[in-house]
PDB file of N, CA and C in Angstrom:
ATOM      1  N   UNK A   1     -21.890  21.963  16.697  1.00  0.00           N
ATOM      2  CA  UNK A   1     -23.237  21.681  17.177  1.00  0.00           C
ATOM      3  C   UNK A   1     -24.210  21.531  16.006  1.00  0.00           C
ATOM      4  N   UNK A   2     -23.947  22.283  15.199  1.00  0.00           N
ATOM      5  CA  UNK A   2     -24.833  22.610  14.175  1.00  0.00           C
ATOM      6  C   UNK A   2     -24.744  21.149  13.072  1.00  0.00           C
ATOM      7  N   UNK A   3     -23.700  20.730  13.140  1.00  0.00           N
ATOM      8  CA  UNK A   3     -23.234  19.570  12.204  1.00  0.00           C
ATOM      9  C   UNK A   3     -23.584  18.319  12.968  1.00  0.00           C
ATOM     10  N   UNK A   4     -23.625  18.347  14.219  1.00  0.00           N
ATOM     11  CA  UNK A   4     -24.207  17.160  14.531  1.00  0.00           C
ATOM     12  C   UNK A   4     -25.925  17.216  14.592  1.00  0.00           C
ATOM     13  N   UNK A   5     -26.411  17.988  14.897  1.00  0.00           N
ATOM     14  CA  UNK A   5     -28.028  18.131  14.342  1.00  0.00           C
ATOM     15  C   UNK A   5     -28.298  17.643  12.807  1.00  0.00           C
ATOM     16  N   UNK A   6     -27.543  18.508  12.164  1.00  0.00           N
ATOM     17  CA  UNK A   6     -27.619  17.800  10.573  1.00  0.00           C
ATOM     18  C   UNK A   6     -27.405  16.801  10.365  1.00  0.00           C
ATOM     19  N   UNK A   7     -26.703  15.812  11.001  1.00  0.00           N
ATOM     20  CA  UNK A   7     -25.741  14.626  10.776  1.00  0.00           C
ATOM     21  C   UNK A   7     -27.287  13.606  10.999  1.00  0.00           C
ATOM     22  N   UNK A   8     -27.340  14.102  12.377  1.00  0.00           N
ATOM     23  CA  UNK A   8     -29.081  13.419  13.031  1.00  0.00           C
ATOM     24  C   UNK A   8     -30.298  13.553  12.270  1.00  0.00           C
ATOM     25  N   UNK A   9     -29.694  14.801  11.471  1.00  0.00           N
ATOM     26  CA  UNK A   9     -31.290  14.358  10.508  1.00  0.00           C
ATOM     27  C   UNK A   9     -31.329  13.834   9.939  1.00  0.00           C
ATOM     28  N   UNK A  10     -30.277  13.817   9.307  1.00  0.00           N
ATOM     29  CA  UNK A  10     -30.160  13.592   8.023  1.00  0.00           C
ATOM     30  C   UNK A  10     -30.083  11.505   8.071  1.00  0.00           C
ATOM     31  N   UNK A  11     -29.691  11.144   9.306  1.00  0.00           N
ATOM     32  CA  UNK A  11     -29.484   9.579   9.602  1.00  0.00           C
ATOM     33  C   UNK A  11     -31.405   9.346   9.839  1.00  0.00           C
ATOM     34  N   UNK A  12     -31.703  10.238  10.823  1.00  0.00           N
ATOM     35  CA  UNK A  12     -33.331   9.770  10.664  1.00  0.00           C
ATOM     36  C   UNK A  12     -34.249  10.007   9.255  1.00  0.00           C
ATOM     37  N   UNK A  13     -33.482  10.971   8.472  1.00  0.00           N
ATOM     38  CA  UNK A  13     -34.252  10.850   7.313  1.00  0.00           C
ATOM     39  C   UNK A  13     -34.090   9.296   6.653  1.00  0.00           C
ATOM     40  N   UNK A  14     -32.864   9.115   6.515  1.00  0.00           N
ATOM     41  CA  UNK A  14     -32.566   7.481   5.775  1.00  0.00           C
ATOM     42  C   UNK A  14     -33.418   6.680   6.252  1.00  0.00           C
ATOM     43  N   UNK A  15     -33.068   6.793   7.550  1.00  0.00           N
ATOM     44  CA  UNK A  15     -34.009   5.417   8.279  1.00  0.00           C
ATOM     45  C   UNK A  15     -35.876   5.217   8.056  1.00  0.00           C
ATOM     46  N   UNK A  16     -35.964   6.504   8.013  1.00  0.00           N
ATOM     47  CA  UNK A  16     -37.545   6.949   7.453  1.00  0.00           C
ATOM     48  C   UNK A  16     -38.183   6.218   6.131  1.00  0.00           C
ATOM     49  N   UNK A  17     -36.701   6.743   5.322  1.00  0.00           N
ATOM     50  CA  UNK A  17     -37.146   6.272   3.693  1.00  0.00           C
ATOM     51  C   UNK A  17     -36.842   4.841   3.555  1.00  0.00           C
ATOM     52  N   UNK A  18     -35.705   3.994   4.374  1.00  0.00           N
ATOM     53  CA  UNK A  18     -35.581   2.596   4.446  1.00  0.00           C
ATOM     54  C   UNK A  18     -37.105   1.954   4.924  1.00  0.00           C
ATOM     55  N   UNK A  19     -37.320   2.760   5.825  1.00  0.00           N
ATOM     56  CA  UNK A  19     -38.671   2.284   6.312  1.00  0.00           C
ATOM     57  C   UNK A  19     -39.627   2.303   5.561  1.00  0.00           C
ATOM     58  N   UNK A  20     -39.917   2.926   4.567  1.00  0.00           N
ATOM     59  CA  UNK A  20     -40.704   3.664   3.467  1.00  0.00           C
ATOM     60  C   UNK A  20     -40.655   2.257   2.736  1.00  0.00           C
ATOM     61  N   UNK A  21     -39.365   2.408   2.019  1.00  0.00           N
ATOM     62  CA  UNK A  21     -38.566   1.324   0.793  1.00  0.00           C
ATOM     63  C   UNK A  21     -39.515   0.071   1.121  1.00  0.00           C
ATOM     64  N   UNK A  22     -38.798  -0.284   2.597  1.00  0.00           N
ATOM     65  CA  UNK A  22     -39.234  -1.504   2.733  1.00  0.00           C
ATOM     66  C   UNK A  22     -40.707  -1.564   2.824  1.00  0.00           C
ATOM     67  N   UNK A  23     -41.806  -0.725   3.510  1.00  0.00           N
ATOM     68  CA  UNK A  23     -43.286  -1.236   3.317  1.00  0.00           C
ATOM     69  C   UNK A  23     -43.760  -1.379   1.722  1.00  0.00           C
ATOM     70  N   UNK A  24     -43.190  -0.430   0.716  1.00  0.00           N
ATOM     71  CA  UNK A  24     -43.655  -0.346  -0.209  1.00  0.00           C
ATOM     72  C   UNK A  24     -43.306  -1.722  -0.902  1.00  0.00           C
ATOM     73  N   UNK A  25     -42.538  -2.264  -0.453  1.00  0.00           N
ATOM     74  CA  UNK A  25     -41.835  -3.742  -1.226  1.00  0.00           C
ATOM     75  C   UNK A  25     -42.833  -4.483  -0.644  1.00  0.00           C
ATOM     76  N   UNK A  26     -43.154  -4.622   0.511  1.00  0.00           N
ATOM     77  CA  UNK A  26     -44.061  -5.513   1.204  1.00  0.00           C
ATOM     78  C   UNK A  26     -45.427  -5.164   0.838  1.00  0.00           C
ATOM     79  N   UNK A  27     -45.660  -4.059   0.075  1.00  0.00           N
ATOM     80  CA  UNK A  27     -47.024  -3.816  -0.137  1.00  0.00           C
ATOM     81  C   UNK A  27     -47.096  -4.400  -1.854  1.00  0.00           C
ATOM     82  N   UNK A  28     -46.033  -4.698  -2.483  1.00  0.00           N
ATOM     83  CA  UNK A  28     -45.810  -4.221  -3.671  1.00  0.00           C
ATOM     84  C   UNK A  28     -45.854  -6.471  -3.873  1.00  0.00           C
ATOM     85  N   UNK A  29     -45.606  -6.523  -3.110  1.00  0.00           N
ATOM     86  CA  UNK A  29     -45.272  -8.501  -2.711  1.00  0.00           C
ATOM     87  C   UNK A  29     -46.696  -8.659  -2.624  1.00  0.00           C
ATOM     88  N   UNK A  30     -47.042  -8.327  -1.354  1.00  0.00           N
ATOM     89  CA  UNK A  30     -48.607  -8.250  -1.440  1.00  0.00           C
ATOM     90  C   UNK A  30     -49.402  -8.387  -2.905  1.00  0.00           C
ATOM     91  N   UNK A  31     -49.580  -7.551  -3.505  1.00  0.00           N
ATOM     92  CA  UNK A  31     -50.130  -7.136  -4.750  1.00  0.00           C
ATOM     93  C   UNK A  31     -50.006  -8.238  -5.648  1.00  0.00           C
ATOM     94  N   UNK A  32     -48.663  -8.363  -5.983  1.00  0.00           N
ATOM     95  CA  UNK A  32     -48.527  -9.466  -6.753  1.00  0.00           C
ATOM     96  C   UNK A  32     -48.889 -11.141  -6.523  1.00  0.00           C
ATOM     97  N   UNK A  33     -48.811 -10.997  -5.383  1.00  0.00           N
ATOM     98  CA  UNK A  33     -49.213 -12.583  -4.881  1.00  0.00           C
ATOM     99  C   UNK A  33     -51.304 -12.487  -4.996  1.00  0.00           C
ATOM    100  N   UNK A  34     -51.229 -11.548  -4.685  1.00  0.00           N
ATOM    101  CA  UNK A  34     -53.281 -11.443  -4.979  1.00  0.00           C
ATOM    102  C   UNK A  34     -53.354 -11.435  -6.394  1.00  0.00           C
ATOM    103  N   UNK A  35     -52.713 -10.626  -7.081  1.00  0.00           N
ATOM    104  CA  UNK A  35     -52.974 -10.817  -8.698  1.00  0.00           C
ATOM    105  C   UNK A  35     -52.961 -12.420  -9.185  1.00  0.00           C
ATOM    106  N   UNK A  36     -51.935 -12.715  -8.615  1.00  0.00           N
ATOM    107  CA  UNK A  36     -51.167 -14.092  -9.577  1.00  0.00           C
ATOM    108  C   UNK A  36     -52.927 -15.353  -8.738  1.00  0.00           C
ATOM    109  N   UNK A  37     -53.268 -14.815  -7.617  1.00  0.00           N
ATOM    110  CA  UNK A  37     -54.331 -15.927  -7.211  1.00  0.00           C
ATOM    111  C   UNK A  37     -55.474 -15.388  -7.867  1.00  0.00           C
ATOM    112  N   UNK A  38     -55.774 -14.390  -8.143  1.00  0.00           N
ATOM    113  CA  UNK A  38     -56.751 -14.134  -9.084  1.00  0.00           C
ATOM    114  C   UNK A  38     -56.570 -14.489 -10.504  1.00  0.00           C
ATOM    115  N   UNK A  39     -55.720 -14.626 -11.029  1.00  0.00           N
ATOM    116  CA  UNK A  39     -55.266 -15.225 -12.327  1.00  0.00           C
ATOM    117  C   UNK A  39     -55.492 -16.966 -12.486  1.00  0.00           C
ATOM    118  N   UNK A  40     -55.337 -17.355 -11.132  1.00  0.00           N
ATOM    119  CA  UNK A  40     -55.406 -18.520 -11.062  1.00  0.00           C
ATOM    120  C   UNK A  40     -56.831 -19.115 -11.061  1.00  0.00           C
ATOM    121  N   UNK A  41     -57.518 -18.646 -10.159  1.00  0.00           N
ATOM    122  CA  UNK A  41     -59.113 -18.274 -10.336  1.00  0.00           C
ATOM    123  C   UNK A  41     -59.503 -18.209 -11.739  1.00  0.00           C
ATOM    124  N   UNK A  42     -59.220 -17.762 -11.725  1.00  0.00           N
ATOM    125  CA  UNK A  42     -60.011 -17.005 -13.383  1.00  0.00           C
ATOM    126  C   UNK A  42     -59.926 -18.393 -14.326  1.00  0.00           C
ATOM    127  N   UNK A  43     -58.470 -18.906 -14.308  1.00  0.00           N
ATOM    128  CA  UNK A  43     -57.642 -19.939 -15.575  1.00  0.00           C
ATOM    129  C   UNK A  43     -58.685 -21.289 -14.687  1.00  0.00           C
ATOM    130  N   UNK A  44     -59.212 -21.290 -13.327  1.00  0.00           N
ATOM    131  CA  UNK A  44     -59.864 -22.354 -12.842  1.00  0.00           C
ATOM    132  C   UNK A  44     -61.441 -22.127 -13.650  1.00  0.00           C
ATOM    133  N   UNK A  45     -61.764 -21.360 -13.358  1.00  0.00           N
ATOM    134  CA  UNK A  45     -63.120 -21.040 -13.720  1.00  0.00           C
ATOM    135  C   UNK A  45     -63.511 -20.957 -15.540  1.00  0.00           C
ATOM    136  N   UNK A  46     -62.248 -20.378 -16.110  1.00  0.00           N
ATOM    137  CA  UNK A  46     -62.364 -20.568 -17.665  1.00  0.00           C
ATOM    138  C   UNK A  46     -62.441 -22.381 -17.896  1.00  0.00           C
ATOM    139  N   UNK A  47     -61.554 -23.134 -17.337  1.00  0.00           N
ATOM    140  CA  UNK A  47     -61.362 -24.047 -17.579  1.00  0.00           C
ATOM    141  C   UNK A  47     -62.725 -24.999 -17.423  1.00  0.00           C
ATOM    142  N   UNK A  48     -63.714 -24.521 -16.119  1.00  0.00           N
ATOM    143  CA  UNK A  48     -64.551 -25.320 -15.914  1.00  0.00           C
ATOM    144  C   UNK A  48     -65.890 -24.967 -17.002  1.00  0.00           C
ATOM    145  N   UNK A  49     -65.561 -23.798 -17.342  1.00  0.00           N
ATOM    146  CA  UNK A  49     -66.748 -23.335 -18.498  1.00  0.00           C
ATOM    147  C   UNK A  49     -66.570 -24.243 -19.660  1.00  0.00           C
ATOM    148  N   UNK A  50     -65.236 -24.172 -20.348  1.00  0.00           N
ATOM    149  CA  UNK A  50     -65.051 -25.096 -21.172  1.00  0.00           C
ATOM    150  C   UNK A  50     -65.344 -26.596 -21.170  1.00  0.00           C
ATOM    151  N   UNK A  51     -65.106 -27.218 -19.586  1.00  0.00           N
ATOM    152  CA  UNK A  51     -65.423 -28.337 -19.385  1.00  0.00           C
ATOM    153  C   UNK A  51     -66.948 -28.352 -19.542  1.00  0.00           C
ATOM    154  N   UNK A  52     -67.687 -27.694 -19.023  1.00  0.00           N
ATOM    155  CA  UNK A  52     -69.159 -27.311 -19.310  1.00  0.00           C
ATOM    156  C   UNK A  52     -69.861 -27.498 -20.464  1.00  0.00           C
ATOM    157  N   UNK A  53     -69.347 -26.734 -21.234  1.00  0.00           N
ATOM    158  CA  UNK A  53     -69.772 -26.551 -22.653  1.00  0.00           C
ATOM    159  C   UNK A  53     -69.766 -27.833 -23.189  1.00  0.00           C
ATOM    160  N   UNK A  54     -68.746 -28.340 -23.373  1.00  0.00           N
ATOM    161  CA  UNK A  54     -67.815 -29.639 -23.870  1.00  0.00           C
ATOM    162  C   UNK A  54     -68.419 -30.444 -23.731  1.00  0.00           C
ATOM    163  N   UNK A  55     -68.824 -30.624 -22.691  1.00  0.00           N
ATOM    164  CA  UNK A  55     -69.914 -32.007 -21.770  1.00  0.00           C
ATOM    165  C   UNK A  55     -71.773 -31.494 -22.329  1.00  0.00           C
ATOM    166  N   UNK A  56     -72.176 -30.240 -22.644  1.00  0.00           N
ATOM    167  CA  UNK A  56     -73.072 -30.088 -22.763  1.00  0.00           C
ATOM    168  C   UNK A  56     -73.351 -30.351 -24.107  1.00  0.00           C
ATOM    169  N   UNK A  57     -72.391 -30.084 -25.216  1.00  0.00           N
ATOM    170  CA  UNK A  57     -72.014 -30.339 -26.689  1.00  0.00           C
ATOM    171  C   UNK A  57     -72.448 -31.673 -26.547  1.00  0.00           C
ATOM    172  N   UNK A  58     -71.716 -32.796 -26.053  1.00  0.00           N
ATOM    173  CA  UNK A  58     -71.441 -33.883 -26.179  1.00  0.00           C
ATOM    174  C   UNK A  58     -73.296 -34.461 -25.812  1.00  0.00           C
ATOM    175  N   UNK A  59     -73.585 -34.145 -24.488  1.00  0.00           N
ATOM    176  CA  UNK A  59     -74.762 -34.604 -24.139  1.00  0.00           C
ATOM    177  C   UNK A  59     -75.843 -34.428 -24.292  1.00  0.00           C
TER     178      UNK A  59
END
């Protein structure tokens, strides 16, 4: 009796931490996909300063 209680926890513990595993991957995907569009932003917006300048130099 006693070994199948343990057996049961011990299977809902896994399933807990799979569950765990996996949000943290999905949170962790998340993250990186917002970084990499903020990076992109940024390389847009540097770029248009330079275009700025460049054109203001010139004119």
């Amino acid at each position: 009796m006693f070994n199948s209680v343990k057996l049961n926890a011990a299977e809902q513990f896994a399933a807990t931490q799979k569950k765990d595993d996996q949000a943290r991957e999905e949170q962790n995907q998340a993250h990186k996909e917002e970084a990499e569009h903020i990076s992109k932003l940024k390389a847009l917006r540097l770029a248009k300063v330079a275009a700025d300048k460049k054109a203001a130099d010139k004119g």
